[in-house]
Protein backbone atom coordinates (compact mmCIF):
# COMPACT_ATOMS: atom_id res chain seq x y z
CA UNK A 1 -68.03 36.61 -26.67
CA UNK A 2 -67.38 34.22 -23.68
CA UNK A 3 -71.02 32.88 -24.44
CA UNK A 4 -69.92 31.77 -27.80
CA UNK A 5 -66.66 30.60 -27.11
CA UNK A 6 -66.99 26.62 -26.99
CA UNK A 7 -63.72 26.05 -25.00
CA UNK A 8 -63.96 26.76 -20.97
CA UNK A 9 -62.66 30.50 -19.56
CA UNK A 10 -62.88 32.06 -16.06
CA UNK A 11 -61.14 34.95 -14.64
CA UNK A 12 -59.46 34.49 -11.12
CA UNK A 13 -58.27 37.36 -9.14
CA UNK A 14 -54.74 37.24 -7.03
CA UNK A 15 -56.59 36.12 -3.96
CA UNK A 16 -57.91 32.60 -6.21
CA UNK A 17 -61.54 34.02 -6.61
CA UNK A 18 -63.49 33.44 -9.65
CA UNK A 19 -64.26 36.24 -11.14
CA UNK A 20 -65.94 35.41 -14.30
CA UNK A 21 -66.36 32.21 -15.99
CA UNK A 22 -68.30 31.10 -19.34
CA UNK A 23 -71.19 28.66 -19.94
CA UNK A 24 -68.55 26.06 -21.45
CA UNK A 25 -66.74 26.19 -18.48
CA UNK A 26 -69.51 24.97 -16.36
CA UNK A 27 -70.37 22.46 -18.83
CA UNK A 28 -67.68 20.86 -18.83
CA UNK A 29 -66.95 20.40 -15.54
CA UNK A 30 -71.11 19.47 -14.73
CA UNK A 31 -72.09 22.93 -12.75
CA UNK A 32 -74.44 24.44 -15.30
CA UNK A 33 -76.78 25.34 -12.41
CA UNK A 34 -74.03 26.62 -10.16
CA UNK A 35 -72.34 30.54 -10.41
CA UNK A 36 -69.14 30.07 -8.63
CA UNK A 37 -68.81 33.96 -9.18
CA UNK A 38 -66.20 34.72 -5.68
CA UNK A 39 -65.39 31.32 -5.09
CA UNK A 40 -61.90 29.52 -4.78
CA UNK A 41 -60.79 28.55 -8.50
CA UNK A 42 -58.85 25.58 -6.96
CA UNK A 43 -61.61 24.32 -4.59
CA UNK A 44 -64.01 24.87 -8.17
CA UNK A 45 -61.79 23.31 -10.60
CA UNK A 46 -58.78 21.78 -9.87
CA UNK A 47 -58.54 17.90 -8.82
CA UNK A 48 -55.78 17.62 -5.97
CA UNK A 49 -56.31 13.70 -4.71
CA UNK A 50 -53.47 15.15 -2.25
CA UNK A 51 -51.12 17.96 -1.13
CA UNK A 52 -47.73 16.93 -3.52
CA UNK A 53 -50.62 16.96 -6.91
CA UNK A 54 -51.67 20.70 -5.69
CA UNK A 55 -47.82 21.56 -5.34
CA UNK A 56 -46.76 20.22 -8.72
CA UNK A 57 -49.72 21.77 -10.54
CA UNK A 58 -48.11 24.98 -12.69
CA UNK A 59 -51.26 26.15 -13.14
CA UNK A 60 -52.50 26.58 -9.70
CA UNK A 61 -49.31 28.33 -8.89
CA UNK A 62 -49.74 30.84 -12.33
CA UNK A 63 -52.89 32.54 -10.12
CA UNK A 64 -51.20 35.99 -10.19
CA UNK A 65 -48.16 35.12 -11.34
CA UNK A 66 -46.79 37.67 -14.66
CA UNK A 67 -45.86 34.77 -17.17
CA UNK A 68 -48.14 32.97 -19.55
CA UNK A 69 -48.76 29.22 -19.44
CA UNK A 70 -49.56 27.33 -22.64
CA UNK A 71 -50.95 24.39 -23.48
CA UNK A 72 -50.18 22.89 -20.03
CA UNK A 73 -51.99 19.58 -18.91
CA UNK A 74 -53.57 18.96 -15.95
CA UNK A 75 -57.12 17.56 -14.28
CA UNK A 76 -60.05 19.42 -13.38
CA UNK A 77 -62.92 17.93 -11.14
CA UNK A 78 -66.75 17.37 -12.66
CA UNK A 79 -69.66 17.65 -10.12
CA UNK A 80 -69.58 14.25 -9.72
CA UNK A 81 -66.19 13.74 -8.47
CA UNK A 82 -64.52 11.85 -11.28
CA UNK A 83 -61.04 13.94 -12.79
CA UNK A 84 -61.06 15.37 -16.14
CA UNK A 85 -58.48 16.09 -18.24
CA UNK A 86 -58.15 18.95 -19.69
CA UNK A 87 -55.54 21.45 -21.63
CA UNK A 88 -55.21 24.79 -20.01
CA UNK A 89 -53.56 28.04 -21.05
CA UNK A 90 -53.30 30.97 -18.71
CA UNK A 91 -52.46 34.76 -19.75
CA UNK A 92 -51.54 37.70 -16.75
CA UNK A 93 -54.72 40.07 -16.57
CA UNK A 94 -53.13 42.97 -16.68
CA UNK A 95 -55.18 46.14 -15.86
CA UNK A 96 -54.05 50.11 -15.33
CA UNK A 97 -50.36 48.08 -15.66
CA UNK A 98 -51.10 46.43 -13.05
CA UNK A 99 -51.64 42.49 -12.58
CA UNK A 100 -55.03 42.08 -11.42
CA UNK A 101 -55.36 38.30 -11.82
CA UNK A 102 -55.34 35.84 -14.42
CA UNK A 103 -57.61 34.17 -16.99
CA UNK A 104 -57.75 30.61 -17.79
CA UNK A 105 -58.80 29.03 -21.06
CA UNK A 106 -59.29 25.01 -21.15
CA UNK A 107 -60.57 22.18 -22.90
CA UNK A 108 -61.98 18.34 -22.29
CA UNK A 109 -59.12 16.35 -23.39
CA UNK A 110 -60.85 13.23 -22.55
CA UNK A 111 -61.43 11.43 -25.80
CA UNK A 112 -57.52 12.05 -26.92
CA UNK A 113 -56.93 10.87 -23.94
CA UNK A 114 -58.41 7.31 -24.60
CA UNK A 115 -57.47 7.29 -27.79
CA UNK A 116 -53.74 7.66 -27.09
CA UNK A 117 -54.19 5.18 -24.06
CA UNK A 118 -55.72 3.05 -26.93
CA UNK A 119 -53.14 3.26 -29.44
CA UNK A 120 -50.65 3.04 -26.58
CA UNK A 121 -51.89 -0.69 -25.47
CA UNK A 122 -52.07 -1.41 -29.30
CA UNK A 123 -48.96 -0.75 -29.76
CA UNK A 124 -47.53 -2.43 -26.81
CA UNK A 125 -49.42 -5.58 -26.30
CA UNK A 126 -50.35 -8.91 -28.46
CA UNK A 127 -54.02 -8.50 -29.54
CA UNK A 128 -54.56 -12.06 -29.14
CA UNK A 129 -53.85 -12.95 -25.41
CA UNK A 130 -53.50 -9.52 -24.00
CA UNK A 131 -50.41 -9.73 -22.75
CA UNK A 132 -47.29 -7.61 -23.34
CA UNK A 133 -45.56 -7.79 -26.70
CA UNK A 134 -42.20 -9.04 -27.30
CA UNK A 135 -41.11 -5.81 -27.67
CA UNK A 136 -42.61 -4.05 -24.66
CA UNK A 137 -41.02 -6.94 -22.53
CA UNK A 138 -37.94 -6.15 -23.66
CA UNK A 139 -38.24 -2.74 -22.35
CA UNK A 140 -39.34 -4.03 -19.06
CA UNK A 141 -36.50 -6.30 -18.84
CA UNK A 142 -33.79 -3.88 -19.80
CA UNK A 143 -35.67 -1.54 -16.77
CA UNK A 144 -35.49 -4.54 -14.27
CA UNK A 145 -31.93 -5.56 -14.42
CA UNK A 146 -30.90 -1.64 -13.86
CA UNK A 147 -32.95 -1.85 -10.76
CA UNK A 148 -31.72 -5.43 -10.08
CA UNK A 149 -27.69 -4.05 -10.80
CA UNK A 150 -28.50 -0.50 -8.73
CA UNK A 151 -30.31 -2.31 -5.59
CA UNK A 152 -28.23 -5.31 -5.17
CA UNK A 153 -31.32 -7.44 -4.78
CA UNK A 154 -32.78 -10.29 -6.72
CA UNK A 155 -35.14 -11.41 -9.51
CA UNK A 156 -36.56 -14.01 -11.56
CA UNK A 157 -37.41 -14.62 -15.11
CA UNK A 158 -39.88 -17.90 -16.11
CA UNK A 159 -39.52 -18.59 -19.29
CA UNK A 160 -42.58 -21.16 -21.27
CA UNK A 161 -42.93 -22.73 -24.22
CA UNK A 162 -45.76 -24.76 -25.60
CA UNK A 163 -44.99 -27.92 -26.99
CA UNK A 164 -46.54 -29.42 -30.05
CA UNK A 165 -48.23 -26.05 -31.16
CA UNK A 166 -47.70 -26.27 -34.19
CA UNK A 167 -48.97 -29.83 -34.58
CA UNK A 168 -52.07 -28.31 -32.93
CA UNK A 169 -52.70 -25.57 -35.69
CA UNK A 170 -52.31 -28.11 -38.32
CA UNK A 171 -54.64 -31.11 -37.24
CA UNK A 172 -57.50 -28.44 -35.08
CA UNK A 173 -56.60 -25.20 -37.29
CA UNK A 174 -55.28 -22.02 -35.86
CA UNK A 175 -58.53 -21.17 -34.25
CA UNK A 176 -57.90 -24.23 -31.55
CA UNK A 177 -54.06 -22.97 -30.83
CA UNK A 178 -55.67 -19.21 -30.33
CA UNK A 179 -57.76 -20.70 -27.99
CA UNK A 180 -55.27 -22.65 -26.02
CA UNK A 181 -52.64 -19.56 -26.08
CA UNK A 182 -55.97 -17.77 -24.33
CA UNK A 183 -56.51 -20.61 -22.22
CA UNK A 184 -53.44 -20.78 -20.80
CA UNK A 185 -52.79 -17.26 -20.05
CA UNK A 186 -55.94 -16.28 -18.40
CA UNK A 187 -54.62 -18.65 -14.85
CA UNK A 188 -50.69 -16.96 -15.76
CA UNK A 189 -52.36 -13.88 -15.45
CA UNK A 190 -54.63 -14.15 -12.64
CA UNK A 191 -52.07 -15.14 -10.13
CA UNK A 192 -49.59 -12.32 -11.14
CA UNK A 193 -48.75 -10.11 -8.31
CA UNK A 194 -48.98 -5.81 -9.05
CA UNK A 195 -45.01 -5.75 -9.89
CA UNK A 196 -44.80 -9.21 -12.26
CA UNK A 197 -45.19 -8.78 -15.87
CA UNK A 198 -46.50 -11.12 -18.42
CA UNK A 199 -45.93 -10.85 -22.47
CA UNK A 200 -46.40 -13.57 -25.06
CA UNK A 201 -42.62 -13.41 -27.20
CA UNK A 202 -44.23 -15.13 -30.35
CA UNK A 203 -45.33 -18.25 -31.15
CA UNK A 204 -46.14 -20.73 -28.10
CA UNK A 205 -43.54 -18.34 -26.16
């Protein structure tokens, strides 16, 4: 059964040793070769960059525990290094009524994750220039005078506007002002320090 199962499962005893684990499993995470059979789940599995990801990871801490954990999202580590995202679910392995250990079943959630990322920068940026839409700016701005009001400190907004765009689209066409809203946000965003933000309001705005 676990060899026909197409989503990932391993069994981990109280003490975080593997104690069985499917094909899939190893597949996914790029250690077909490998039987981690008695190794540490978390040292297999789990990607902890540092310390406060390993303590805020409900799945690591469900090793042994009696409740069931569904659906729960976290990243797993391939061979290679890179995270993985991935959907676990964890039920108590209960044997003689007693809790022996758990077993984890998990899936690559990598392609929903791009495509939400996708439809997520979609729906929050112009498609022409690439900056933030009107309405994500908004957002930002509403979140930056709260933090303006609650730290007493300061901030600035710049505020453009292209002349004589319109003139442009009607003698060149609407291909030339694209070009020139392009143009002149590639330098904008270049020098924009890691906390700025950049959107295009409409228009030549």
């Amino acid at each position: 059964i676990l060899g026909a199962v197409v989503e990932g499962v391993y069994g981990v005893n109280n003490e975080d040793n593997i104690t069985f684990v499917n094909p899939a499993a190893l597949s996914i995470v790029g250690r077909e070769k490998q039987t981690p059979i008695g190794q540490s789940a978390q040292k297999t599995f789990h990607y902890h960059p540092n310390k406060d990801a390993q303590n805020s990871d409900r799945l690591y801490r469900a090793y042994g525990e009696s409740a069931e954990l569904r659906c729960w999202e976290t990243e797993f580590k391939h061979s290679k290094g890179k995270a993985i995202p991935v959907e676990c679910t964890i039920y108590p392995l209960t044997i003689n009524d007693k809790q022996e250990g758990s077993v984890v079943a998990f899936r690559d959630v990598s392609e929903r994750k791009m495509l939400e990322e996708k439809l997520h920068w979609q729906a929050t940026h112009d498609h022409l220039t690439g900056l933030c839409n009107r309405r994500y700016f908004e957002e930002q701005l509403e979140a930056e005078l709260k933090e303006v009001v609650r730290d007493e400190r300061m901030a600035a907004l710049v505020y453009l506007d292209l002349d004589r765009l319109k003139s442009i689209n009607d003698i060149a066409g609407h291909e030339a002002g694209d070009e020139m809203l392009v143009e002149t946000s590639r330098p904008l965003t270049k020098n924009l320090r890691e906390k700025d933000g950049l959107a295009r309001l409409g228009g030549g705005e």
